[in-house]
C-alpha atoms as a PDB file:
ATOM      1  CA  UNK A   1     -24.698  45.939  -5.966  1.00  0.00           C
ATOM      2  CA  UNK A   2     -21.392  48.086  -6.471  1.00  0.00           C
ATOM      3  CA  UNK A   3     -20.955  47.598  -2.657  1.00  0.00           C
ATOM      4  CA  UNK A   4     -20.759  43.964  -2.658  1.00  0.00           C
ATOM      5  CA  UNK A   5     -18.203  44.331  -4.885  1.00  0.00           C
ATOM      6  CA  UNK A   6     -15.226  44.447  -2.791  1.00  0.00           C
ATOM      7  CA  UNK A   7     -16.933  42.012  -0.673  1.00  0.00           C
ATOM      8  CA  UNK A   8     -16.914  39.936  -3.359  1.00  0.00           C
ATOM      9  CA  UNK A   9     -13.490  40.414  -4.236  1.00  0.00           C
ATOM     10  CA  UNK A  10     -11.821  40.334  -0.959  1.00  0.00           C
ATOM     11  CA  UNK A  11     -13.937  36.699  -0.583  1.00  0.00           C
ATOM     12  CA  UNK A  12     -12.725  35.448  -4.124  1.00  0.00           C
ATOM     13  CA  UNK A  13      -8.959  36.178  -3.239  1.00  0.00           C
ATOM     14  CA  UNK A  14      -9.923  34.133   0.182  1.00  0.00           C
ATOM     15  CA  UNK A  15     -11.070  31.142  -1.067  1.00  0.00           C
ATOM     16  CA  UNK A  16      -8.084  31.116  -3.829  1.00  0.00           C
ATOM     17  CA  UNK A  17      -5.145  31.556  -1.120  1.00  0.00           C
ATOM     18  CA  UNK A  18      -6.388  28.586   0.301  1.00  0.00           C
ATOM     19  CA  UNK A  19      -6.551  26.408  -3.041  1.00  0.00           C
ATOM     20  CA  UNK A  20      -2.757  27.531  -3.508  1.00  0.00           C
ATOM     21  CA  UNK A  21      -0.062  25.058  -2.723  1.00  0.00           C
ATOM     22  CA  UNK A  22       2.110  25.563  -0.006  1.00  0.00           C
ATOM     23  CA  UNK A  23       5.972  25.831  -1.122  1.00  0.00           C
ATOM     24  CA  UNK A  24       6.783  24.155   2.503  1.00  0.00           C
ATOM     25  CA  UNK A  25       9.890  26.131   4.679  1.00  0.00           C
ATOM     26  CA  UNK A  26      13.565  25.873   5.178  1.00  0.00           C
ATOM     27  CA  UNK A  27      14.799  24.122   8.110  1.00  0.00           C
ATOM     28  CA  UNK A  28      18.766  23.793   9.122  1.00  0.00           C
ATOM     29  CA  UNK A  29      20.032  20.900  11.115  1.00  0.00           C
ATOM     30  CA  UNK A  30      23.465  21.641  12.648  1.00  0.00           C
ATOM     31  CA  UNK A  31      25.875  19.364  14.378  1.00  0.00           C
ATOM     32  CA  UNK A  32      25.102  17.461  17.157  1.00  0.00           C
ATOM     33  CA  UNK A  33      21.171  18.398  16.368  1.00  0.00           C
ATOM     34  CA  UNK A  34      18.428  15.874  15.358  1.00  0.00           C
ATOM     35  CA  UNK A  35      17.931  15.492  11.585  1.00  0.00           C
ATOM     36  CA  UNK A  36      14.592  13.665  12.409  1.00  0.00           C
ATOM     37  CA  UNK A  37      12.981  16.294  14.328  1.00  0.00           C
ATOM     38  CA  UNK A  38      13.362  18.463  11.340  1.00  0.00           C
ATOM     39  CA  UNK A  39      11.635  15.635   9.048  1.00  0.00           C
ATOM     40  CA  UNK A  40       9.125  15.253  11.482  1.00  0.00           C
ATOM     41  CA  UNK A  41       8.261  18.968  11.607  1.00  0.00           C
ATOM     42  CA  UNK A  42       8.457  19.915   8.322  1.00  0.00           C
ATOM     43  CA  UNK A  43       5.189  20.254   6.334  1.00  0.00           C
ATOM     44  CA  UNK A  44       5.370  19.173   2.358  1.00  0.00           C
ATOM     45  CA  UNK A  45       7.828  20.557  -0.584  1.00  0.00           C
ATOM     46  CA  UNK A  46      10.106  21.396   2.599  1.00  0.00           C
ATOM     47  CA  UNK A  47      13.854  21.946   2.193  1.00  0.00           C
ATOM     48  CA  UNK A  48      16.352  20.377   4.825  1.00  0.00           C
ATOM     49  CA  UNK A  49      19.981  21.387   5.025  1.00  0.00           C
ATOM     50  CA  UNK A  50      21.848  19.649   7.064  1.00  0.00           C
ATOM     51  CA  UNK A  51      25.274  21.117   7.955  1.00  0.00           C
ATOM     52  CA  UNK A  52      28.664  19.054   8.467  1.00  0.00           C
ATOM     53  CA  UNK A  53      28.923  16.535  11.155  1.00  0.00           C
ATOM     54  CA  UNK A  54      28.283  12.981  11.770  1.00  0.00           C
ATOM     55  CA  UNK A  55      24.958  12.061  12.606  1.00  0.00           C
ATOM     56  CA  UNK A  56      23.730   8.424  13.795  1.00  0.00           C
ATOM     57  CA  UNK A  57      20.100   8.018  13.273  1.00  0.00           C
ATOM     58  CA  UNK A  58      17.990   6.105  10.703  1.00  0.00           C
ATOM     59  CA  UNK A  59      15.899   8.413   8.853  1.00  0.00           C
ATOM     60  CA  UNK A  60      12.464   8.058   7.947  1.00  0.00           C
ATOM     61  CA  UNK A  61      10.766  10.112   5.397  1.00  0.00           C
ATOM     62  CA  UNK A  62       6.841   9.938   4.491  1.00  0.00           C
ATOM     63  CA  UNK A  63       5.965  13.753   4.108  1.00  0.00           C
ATOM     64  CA  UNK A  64       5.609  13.822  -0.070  1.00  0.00           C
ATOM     65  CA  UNK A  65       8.265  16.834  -1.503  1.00  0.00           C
ATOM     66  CA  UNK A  66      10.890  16.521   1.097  1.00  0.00           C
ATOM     67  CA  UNK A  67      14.547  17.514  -0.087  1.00  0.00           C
ATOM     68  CA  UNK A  68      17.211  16.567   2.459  1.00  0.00           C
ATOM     69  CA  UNK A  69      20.228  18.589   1.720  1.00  0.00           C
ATOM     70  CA  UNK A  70      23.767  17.996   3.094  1.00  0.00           C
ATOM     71  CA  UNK A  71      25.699  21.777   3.282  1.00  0.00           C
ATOM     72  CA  UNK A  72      29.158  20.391   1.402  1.00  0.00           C
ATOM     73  CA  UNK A  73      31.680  22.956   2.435  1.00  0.00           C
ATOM     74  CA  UNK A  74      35.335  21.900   0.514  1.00  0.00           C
ATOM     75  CA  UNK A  75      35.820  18.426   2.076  1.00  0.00           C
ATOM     76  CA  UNK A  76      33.273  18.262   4.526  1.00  0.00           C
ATOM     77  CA  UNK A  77      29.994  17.350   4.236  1.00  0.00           C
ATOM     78  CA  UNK A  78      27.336  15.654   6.900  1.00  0.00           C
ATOM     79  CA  UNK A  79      28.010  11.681   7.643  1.00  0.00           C
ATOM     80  CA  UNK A  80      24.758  10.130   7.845  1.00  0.00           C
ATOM     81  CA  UNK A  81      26.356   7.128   9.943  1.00  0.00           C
ATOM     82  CA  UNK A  82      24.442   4.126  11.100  1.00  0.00           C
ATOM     83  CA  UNK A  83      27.970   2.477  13.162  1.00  0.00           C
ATOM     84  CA  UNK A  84      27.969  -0.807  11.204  1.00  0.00           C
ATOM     85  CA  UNK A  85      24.300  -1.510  13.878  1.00  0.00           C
ATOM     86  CA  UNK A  86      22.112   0.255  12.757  1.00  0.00           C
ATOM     87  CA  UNK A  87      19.527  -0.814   9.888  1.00  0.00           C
ATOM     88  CA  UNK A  88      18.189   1.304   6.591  1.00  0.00           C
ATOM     89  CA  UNK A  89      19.980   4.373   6.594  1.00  0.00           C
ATOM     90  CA  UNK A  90      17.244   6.524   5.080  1.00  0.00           C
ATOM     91  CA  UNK A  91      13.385   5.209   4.010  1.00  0.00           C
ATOM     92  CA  UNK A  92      11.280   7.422   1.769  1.00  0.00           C
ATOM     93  CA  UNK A  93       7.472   6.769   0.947  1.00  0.00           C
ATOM     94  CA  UNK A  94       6.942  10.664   0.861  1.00  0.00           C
ATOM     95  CA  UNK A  95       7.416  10.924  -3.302  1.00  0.00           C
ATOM     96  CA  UNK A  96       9.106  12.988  -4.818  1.00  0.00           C
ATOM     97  CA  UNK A  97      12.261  12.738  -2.556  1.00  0.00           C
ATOM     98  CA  UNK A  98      15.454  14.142  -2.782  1.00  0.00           C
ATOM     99  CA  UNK A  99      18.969  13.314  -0.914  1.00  0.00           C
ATOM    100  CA  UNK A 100      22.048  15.402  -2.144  1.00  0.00           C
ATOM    101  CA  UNK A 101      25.279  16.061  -0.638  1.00  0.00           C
ATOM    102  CA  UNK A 102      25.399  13.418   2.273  1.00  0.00           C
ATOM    103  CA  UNK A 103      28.025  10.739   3.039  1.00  0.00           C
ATOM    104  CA  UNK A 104      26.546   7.139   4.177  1.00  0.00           C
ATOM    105  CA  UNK A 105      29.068   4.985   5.101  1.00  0.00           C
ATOM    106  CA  UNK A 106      28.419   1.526   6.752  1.00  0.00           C
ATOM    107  CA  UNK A 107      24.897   0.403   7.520  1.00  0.00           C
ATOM    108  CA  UNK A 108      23.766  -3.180   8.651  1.00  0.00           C
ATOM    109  CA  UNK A 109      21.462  -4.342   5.605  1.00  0.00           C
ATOM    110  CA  UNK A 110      20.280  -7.872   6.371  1.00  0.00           C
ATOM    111  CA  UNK A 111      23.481  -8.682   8.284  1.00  0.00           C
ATOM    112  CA  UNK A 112      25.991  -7.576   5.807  1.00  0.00           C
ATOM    113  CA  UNK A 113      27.135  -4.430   6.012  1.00  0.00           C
ATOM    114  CA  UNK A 114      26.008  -2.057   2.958  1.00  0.00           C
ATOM    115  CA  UNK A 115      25.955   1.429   2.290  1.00  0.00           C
ATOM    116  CA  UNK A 116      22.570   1.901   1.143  1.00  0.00           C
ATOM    117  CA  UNK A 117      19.488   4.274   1.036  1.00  0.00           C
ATOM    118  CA  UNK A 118      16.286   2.855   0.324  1.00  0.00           C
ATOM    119  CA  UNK A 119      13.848   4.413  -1.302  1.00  0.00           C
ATOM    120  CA  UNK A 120       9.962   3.871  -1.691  1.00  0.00           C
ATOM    121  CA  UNK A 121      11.436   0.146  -1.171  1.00  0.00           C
ATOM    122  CA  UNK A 122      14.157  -0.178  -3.467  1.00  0.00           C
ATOM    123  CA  UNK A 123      17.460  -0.006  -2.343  1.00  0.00           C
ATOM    124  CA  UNK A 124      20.039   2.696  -3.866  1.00  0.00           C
ATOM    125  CA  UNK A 125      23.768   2.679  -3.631  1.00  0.00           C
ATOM    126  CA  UNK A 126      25.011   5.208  -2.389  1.00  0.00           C
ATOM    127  CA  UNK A 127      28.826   5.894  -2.517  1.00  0.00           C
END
């Protein structure tokens, strides 16, 4: 019986690592590089930072625990920029979500041009 022991143990620590919850990783988008290819490969509770620059993509969130954000450094600060064409600049189903630290300036909202995020279908404005 005392030599199971250990077994036991080292079986019970096993089956609890795998109940734990992930904390997610740390990815870093720098200019010119593809903010959604870091959404798309980051697993839940992940951290984005996204360095200065302008970026022109729609983003698309539905991993739940995603934080997007923007590396401020003095005056600059990433420009999440959708050219006045393109629609919705960011869409999160994945709750919680968090955006900090980004500019959005014009986006094409039903025609009109808005600066807005939406989130889990309500829009947010952002300025």
């Amino acid at each position: 019986m005392t030599a199971l022991r250990p077994l036991c143990c080292l079986l019970a620590a096993a089956l609890l690592s795998l109940a734990a919850p992930t904390l997610g990783e740390t990815f870093r988008v720098r200019a010119g590089e593809s903010i959604t290819k870091a959404i798309d490969a980051a697993p839940p509770g992940s951290t984005i930072e996204v360095e200065p620059g302008t970026y022109h993509e729609a983003l698309v969130i539905d991993t739940p625990g995603i934080t997007l954000r923007g590396v401020v450094s003095g005056a600059k600060r990433p420009v999440l920029d959708g050219r006045g064409k393109l629609n919705d600049g960011v869409i999160a189903s994945g709750s919680p979500f968090t955006m900090t630290g980004f500019a959005v300036p014009t986006w094409n909202y039903i025609g009109q041009h808005q600066r807005y995020v939406i989130h889990q279908g309500r829009p947010h404005l952002w300025m």
